[in-house]
C-alpha atoms as a PDB file:
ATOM      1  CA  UNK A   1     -81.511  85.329-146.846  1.00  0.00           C
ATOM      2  CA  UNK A   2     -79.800  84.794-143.668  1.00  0.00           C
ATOM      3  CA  UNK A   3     -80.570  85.922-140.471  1.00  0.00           C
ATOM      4  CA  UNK A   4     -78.305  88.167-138.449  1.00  0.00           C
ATOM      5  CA  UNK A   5     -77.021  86.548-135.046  1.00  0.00           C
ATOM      6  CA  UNK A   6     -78.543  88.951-132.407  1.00  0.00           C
ATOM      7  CA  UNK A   7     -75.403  90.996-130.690  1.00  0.00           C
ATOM      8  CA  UNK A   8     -75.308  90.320-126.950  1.00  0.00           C
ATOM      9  CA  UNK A   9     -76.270  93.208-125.138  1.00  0.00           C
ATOM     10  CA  UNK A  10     -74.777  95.220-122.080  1.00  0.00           C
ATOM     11  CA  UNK A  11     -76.083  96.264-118.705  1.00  0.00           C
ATOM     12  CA  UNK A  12     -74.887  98.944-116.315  1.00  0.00           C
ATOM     13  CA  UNK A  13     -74.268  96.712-113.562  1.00  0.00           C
ATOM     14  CA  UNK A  14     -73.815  98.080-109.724  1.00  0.00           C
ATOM     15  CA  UNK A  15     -71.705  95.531-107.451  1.00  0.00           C
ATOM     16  CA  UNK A  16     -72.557  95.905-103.849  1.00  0.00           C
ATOM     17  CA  UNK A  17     -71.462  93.688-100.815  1.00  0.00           C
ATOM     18  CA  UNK A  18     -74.244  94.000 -98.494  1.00  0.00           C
ATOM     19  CA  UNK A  19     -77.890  93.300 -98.771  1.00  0.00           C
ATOM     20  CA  UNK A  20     -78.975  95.947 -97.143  1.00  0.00           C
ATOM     21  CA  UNK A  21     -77.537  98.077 -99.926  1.00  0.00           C
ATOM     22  CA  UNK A  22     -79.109  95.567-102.751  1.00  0.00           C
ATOM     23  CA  UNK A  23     -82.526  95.997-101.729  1.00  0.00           C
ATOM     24  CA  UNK A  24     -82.291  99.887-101.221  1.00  0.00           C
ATOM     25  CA  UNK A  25     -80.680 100.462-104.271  1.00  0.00           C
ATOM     26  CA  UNK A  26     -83.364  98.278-105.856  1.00  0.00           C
ATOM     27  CA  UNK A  27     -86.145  99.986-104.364  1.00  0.00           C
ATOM     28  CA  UNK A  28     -84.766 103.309-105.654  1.00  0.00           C
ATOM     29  CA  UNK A  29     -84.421 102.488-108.449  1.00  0.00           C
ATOM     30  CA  UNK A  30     -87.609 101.080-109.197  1.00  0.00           C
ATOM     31  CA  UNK A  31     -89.112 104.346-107.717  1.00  0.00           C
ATOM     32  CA  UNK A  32     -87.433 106.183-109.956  1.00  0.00           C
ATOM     33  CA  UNK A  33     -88.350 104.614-112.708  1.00  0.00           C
ATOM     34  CA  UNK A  34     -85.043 103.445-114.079  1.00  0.00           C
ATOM     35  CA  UNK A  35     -85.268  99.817-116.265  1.00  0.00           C
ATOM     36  CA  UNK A  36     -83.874  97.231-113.443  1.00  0.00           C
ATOM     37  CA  UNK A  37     -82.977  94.160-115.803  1.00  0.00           C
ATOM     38  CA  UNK A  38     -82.452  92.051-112.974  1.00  0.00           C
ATOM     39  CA  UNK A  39     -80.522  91.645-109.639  1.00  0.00           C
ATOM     40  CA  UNK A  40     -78.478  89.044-108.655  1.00  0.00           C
ATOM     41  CA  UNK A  41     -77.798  87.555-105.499  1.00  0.00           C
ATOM     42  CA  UNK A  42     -75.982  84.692-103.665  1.00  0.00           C
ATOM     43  CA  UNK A  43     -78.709  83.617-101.452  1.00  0.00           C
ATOM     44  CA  UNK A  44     -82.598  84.512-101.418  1.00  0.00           C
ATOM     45  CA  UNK A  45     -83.152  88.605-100.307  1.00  0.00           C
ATOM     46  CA  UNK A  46     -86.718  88.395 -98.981  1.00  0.00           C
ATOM     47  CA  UNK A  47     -88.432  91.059-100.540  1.00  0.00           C
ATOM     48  CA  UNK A  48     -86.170  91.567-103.111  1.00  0.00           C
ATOM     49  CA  UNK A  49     -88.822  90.668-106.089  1.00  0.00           C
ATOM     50  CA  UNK A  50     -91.235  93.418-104.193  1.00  0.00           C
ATOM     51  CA  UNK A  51     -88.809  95.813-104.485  1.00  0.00           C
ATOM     52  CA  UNK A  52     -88.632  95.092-108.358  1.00  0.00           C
ATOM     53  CA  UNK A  53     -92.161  95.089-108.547  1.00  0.00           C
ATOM     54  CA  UNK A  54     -91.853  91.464-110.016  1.00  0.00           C
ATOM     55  CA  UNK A  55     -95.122  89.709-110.756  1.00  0.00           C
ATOM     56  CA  UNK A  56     -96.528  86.784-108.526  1.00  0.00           C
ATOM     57  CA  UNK A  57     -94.675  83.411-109.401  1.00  0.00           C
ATOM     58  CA  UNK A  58     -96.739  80.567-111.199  1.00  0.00           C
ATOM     59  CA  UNK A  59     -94.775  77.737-109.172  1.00  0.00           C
ATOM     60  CA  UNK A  60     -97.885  78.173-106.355  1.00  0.00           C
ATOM     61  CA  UNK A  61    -100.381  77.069-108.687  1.00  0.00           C
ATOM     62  CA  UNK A  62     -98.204  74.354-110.313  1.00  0.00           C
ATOM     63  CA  UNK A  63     -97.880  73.123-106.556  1.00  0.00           C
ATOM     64  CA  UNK A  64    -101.510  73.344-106.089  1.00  0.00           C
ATOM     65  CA  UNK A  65    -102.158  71.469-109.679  1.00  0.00           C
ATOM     66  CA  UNK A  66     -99.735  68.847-108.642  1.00  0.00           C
ATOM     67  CA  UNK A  67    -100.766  68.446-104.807  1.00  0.00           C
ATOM     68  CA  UNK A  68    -104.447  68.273-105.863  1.00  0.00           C
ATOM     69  CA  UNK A  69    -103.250  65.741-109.292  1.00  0.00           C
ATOM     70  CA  UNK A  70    -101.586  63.830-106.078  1.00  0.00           C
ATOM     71  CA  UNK A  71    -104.604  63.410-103.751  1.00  0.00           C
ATOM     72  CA  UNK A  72    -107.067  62.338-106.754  1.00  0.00           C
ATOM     73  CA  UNK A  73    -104.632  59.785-107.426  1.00  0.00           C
ATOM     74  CA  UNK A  74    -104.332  58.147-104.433  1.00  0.00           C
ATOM     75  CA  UNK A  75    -108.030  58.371-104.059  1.00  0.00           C
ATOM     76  CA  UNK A  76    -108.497  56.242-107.096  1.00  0.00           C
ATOM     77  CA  UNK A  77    -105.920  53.956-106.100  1.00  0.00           C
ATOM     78  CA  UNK A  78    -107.268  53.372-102.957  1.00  0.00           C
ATOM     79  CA  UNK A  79    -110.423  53.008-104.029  1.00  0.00           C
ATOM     80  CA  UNK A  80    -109.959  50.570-106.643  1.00  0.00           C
ATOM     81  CA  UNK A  81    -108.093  48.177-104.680  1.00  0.00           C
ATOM     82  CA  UNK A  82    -111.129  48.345-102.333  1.00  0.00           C
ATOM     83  CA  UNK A  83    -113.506  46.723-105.138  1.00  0.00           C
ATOM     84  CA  UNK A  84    -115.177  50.209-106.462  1.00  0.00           C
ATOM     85  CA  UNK A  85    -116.449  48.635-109.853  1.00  0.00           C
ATOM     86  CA  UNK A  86    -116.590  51.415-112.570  1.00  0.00           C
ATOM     87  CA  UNK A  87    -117.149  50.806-116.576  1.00  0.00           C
ATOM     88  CA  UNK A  88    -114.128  50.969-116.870  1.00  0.00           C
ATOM     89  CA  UNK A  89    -112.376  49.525-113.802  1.00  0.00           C
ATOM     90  CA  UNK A  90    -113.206  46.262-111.535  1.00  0.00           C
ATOM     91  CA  UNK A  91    -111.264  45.922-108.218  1.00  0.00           C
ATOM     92  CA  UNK A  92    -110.877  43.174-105.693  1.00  0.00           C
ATOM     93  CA  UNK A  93    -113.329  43.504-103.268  1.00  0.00           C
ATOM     94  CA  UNK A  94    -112.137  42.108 -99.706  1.00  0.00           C
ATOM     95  CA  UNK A  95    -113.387  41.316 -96.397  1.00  0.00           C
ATOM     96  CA  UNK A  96    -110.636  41.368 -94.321  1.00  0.00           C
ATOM     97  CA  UNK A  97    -111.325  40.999 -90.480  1.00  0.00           C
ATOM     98  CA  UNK A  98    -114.772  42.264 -91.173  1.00  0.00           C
ATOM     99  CA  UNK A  99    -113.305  46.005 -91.760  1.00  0.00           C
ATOM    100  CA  UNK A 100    -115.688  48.190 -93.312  1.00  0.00           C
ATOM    101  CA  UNK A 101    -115.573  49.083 -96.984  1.00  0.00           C
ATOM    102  CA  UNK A 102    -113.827  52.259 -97.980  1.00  0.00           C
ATOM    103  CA  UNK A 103    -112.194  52.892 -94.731  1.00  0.00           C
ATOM    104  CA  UNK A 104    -111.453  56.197 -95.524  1.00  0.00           C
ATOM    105  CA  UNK A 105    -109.144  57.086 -92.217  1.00  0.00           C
ATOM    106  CA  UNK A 106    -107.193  53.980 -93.401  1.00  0.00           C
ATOM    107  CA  UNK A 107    -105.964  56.391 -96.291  1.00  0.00           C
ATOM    108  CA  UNK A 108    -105.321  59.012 -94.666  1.00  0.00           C
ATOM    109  CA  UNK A 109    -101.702  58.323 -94.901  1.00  0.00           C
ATOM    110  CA  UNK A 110    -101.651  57.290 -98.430  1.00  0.00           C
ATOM    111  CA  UNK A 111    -103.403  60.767 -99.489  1.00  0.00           C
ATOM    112  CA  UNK A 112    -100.770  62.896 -97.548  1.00  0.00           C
ATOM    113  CA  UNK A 113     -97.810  61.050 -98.973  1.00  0.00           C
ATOM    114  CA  UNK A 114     -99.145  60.780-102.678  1.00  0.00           C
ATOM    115  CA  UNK A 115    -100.277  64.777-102.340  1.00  0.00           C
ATOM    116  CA  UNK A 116     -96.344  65.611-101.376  1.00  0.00           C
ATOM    117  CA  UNK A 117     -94.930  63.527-103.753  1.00  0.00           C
ATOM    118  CA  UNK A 118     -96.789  64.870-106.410  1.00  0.00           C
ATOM    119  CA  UNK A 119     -96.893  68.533-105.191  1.00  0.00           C
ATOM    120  CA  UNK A 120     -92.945  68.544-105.071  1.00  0.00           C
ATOM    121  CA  UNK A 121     -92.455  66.700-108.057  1.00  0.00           C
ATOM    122  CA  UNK A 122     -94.579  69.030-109.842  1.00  0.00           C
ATOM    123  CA  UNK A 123     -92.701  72.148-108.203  1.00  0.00           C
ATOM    124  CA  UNK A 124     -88.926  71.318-109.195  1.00  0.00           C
ATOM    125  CA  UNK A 125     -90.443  70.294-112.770  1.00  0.00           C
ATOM    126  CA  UNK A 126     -92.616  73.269-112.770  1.00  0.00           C
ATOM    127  CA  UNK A 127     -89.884  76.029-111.389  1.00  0.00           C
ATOM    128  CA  UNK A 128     -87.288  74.732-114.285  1.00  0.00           C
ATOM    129  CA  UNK A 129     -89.959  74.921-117.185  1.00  0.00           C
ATOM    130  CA  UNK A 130     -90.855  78.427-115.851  1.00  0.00           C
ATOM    131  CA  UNK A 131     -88.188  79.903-115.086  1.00  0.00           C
ATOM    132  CA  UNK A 132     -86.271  78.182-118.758  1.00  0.00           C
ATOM    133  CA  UNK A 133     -84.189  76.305-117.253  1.00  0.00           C
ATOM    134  CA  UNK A 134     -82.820  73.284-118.849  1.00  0.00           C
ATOM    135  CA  UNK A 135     -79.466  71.227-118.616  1.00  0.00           C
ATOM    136  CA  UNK A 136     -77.106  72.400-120.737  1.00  0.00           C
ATOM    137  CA  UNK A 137     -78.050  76.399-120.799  1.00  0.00           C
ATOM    138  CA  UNK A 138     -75.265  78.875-120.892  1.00  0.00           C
ATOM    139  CA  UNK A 139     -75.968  82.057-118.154  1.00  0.00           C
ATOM    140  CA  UNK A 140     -76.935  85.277-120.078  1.00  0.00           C
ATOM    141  CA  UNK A 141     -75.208  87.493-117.894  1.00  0.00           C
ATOM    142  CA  UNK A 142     -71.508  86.449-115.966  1.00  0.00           C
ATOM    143  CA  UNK A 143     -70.820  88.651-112.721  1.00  0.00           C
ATOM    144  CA  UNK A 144     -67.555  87.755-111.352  1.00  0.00           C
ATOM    145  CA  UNK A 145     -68.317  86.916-107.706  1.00  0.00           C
ATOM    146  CA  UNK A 146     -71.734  87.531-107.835  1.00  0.00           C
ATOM    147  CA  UNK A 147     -72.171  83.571-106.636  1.00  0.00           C
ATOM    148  CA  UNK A 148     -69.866  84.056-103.843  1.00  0.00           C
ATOM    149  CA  UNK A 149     -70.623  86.958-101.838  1.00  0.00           C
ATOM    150  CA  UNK A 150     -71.295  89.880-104.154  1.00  0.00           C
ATOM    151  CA  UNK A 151     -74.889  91.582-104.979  1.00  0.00           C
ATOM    152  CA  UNK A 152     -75.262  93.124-108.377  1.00  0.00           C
ATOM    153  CA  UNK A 153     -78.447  95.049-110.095  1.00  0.00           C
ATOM    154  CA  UNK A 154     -78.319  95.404-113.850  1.00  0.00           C
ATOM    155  CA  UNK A 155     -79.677  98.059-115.469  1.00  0.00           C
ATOM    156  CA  UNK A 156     -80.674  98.269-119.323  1.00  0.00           C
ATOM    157  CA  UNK A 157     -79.624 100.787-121.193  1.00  0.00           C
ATOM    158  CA  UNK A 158     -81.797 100.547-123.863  1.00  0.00           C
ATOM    159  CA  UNK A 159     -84.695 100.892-121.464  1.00  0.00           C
ATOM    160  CA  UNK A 160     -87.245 103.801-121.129  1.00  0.00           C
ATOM    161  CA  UNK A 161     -86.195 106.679-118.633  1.00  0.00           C
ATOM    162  CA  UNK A 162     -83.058 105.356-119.105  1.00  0.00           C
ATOM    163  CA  UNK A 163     -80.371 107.707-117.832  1.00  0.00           C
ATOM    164  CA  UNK A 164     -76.655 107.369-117.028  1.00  0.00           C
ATOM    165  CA  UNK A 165     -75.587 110.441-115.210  1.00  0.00           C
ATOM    166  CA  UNK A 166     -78.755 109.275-112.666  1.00  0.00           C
ATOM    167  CA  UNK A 167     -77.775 105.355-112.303  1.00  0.00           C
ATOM    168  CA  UNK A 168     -74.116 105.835-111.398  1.00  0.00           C
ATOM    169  CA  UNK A 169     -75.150 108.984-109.060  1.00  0.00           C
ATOM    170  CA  UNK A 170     -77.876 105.961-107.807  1.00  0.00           C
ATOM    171  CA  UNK A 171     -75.309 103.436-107.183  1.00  0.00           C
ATOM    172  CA  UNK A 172     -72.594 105.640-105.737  1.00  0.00           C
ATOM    173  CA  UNK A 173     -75.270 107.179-103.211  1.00  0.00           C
ATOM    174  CA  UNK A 174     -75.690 103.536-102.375  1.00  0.00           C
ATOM    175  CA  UNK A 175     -72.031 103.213-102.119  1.00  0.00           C
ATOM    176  CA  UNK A 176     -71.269 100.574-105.014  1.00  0.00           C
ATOM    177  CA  UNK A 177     -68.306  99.040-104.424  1.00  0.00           C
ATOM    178  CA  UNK A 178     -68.283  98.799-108.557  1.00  0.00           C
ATOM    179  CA  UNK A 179     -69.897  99.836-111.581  1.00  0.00           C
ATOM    180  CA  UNK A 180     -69.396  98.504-115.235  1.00  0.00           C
ATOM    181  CA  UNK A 181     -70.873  97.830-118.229  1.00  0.00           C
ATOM    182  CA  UNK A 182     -71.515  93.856-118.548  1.00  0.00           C
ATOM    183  CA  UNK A 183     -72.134  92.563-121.943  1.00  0.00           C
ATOM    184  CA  UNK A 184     -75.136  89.333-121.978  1.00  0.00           C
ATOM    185  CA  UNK A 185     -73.210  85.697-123.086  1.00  0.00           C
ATOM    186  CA  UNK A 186     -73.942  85.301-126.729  1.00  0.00           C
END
């Protein structure tokens, strides 16, 4: 037996041109209760993902992980090179000018670059893997202009509280400049 392909669905989609009108439509229409699929903007709306009532994003911990991943390293990399003998692990242990061992404000620098290198590494690894990214994927849903200098909010119509007659009253009391149904890239 055979699977069925699954049919690209369609979104009410409002097109607006300013962000003020974005986030207010967004805010009303979370309010209301109406299923917000998604916005879409060119740039970063600050306060956009409160107004959708979007959950905290992960990427702060996988920056934490990868910061803290970061300074342990360079700790033990310092450390061994400074003659720490472990089970495991024998360094070189040097006298160099009669410097004391471990100078730990000597790696001061080495911690702070190691802990960004790691932290950012980990956060453009991490924000792809969450977010699905991957080279190669097609968009799910195509908004002409939407790149360039267009805001759109999709609603789904399959949603609960879902209600037609109440979105495009929604978007035309925000003054949408259009409003179609979009179908989602098979």
């Amino acid at each position: 037996m055979h699977a069925q392909p699954k049919q690209p669905s369609t979104f009410l989609v409002g097109i607006f041109t300013e962000e003020d009108q974005i986030m207010a439509v967004t805010q009303a229409a979370t309010a209301a209760g109406l299923p917000v699929h998604d916005t879409y903007t060119p740039y970063a709306v600050h306060g956009l993902d409160r107004a959708q009532k979007l959950p905290r994003s992960k990427v702060t911990f996988v920056a934490f992980f990868g910061g803290m991943c970061g300074f342990l390293t360079a700790g033990l990399l310092q450390s061994y090179t400074q003659g720490i003998t472990t089970p495991f692990l024998s360094g070189w242990p040097l006298n160099i000018g009669g410097k004391p061992y471990l100078p730990w404000t000597a790696f001061v620098p080495v911690f702070f670059e190691l802990t960004v290198l790691f932290a950012g590494l980990s956060t453009a690894v991490g924000m792809f893997a969450i977010n699905g990214l991957f080279p190669g994927k097609k968009a799910k849903l195509l908004i002409d202009g939407v790149t360039n200098d267009r805001f759109a909010i999709a609603i789904d119509p399959t949603g609960k509280n879902y209600d037609e007659a109440q979105v495009r009253a929604l978007f035309a009391a925000h003054e949408a400049a259009e409003v179609a149904f979009i179908g989602e890239s098979a």
